[in-house]
N, C-alpha and C. Protein backbone atom coordinates (compact mmCIF):
# COMPACT_ATOMS: atom_id res chain seq x y z
N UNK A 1 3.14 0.17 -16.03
CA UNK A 1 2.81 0.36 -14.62
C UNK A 1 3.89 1.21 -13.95
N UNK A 2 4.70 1.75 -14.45
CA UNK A 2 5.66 2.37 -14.24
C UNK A 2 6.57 1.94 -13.78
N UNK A 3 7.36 2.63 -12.65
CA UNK A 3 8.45 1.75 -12.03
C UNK A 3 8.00 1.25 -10.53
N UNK A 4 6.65 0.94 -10.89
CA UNK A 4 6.39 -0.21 -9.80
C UNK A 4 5.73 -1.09 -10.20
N UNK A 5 6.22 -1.96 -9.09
CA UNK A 5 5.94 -3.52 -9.68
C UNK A 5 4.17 -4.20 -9.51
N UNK A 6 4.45 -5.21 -10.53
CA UNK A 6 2.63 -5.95 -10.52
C UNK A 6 2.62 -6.31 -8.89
N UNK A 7 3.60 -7.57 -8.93
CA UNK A 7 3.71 -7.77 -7.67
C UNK A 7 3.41 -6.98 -6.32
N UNK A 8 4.07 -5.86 -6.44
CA UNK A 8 4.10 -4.80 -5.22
C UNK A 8 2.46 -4.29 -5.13
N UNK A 9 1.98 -4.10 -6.13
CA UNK A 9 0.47 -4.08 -6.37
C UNK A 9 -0.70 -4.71 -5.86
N UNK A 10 -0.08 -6.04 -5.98
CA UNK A 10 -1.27 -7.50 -5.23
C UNK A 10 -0.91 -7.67 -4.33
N UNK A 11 0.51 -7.12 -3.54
CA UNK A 11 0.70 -7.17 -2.51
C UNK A 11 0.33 -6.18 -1.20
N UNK A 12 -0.02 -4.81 -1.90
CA UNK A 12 -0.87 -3.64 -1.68
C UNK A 12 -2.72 -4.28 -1.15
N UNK A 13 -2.93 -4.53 -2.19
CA UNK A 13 -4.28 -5.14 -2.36
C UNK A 13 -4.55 -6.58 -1.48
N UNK A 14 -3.67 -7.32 -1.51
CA UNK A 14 -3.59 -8.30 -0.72
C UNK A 14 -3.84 -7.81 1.17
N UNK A 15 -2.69 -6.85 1.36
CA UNK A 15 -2.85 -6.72 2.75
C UNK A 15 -3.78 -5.68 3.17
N UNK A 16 -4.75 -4.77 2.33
CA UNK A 16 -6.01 -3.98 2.40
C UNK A 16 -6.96 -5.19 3.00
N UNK A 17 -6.84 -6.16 2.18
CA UNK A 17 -8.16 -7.25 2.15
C UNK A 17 -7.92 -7.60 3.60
N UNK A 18 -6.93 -7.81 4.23
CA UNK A 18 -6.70 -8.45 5.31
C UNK A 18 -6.81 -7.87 6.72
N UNK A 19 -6.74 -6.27 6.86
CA UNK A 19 -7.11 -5.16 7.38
C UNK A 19 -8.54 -5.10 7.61
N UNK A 20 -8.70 -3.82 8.82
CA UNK A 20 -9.91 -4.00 9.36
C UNK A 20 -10.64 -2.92 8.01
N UNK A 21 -11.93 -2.69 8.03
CA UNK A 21 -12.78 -2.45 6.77
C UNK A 21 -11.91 -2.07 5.22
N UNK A 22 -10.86 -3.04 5.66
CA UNK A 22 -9.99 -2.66 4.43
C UNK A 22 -9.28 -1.09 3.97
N UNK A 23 -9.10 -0.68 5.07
CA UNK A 23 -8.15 0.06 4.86
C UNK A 23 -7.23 0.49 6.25
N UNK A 24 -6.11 1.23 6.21
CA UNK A 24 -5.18 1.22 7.02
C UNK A 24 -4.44 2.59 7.18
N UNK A 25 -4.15 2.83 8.37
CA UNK A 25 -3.23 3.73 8.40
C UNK A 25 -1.67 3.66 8.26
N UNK A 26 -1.67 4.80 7.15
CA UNK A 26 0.02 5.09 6.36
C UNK A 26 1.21 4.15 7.73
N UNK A 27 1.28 4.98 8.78
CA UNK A 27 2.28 4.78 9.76
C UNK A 27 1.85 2.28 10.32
N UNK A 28 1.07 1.93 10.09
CA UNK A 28 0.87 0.73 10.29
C UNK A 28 1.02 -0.25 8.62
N UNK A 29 1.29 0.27 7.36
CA UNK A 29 1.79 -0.53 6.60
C UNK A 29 2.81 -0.65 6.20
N UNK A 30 3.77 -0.24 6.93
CA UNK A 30 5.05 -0.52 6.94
C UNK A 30 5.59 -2.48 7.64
N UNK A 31 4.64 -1.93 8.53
CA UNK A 31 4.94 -2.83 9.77
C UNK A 31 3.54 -4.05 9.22
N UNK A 32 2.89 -3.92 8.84
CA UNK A 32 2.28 -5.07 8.53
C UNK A 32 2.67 -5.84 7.34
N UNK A 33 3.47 -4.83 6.77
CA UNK A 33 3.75 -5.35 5.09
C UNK A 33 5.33 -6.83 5.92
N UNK A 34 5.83 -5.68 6.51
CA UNK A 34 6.98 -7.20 7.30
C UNK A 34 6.74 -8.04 8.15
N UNK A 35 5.05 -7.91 8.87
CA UNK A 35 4.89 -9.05 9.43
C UNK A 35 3.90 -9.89 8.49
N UNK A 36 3.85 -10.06 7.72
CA UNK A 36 2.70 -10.53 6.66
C UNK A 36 4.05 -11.31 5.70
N UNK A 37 4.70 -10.20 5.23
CA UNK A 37 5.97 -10.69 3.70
C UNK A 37 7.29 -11.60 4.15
N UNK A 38 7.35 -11.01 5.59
CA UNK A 38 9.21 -11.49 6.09
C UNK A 38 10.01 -10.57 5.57
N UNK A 39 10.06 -9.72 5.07
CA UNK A 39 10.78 -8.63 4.68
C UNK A 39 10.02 -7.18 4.76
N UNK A 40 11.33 -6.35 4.69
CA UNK A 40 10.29 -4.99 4.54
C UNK A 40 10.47 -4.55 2.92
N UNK A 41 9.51 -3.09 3.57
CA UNK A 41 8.85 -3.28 2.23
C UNK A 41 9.96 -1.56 2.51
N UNK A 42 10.79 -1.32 1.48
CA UNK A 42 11.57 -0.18 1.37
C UNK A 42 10.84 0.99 0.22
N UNK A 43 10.28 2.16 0.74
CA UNK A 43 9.88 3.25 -0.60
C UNK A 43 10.38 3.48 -1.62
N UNK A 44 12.67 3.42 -1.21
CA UNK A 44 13.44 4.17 -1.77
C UNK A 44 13.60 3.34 -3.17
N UNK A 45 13.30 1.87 -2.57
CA UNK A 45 13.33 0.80 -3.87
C UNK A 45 12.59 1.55 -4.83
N UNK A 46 11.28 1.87 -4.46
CA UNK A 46 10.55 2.44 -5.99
C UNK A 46 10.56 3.70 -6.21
N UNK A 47 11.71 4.44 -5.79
CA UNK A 47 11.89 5.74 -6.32
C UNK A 47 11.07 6.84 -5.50
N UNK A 48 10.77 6.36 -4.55
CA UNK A 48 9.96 7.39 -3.50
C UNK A 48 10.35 7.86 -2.03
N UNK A 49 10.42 8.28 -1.69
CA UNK A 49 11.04 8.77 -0.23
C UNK A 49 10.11 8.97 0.51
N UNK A 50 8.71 9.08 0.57
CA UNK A 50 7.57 9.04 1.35
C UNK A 50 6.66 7.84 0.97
N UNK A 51 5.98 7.47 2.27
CA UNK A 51 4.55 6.29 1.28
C UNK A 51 3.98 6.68 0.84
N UNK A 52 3.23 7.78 1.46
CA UNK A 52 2.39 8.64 0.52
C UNK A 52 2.74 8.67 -0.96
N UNK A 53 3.41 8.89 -1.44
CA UNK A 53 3.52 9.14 -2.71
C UNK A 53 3.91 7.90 -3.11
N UNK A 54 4.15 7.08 -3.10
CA UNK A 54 3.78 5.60 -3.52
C UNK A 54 2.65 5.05 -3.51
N UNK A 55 1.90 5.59 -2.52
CA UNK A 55 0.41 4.80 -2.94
C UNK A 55 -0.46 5.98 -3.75
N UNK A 56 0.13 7.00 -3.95
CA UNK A 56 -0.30 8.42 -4.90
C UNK A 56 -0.08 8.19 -6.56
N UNK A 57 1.47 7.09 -6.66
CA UNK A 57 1.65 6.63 -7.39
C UNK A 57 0.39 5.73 -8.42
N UNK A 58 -0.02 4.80 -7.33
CA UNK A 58 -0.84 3.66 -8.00
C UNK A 58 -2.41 3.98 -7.67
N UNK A 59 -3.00 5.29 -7.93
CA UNK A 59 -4.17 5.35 -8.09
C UNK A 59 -5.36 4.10 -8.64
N UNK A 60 -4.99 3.15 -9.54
CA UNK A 60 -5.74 2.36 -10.25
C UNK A 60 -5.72 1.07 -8.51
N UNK A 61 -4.84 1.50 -7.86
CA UNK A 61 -5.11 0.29 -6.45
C UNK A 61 -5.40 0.52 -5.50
N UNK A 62 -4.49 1.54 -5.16
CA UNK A 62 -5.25 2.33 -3.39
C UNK A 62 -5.33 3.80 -3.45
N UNK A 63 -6.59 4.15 -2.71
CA UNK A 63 -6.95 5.57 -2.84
C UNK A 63 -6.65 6.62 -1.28
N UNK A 64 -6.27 7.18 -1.78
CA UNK A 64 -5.26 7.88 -0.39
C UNK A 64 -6.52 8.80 0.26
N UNK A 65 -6.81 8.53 1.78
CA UNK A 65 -8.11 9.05 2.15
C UNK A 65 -7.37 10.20 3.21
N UNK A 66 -7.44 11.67 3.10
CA UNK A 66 -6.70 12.22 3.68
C UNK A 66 -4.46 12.07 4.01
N UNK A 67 -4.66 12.38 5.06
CA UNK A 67 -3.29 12.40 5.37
C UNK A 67 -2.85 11.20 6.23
N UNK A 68 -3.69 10.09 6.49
CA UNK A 68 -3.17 9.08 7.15
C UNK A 68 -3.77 7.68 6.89
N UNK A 69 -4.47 7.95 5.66
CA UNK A 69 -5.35 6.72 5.38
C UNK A 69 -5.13 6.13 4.33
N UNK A 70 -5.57 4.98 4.29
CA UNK A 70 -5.67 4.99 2.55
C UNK A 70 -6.62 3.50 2.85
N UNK A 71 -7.19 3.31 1.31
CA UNK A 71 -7.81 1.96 0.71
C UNK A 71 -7.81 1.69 -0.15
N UNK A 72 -8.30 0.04 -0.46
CA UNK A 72 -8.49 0.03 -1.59
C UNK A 72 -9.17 0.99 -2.88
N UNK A 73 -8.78 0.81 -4.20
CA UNK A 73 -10.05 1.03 -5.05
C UNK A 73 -11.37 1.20 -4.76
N UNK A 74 -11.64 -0.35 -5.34
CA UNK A 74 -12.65 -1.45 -5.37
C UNK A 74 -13.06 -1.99 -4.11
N UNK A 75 -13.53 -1.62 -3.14
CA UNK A 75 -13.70 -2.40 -2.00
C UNK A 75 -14.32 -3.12 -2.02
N UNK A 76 -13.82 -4.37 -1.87
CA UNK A 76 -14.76 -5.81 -1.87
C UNK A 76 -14.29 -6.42 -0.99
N UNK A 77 -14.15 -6.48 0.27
CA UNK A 77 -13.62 -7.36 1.36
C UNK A 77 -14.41 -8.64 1.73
């Protein structure tokens, strides 16, 4: 899975599900990931300096819809 984690994954997928039609804008999962986790959620940890390219990273979980979106895969909310 590379150098990101399972965890960080279901935790991706976790807060899609919880979002309105399951998906979210880039600039609001920052901020939901620390009001949801109690911590934030840092890019630089997984080797990325943008979100974008962290969730570009994990194609098999969220699919990047333009320049400010993204969702799940699988949408099953």
């Amino acid at each position: 899975m590379n150098c990101l984690s399972l965890k960080l994954t279901l935790q991706v997928v976790e807060l899609l599900r919880h979002a309105p039609e399951c998906s979210m804008m880039f600039n609001k999962f920052i901020p939901a990931y620390h009001h949801h986790y109690g911590h934030q959620c840092r890019v630089a940890d997984y080797g990325f300096t943008k979100l974008i390219e962290l969730f570009e990273a994990i194609p098999h979980v969220a699919k990047v819809r333009g320049q400010s979106y993204f969702e799940p895969l699988n949408k099953t909310c």
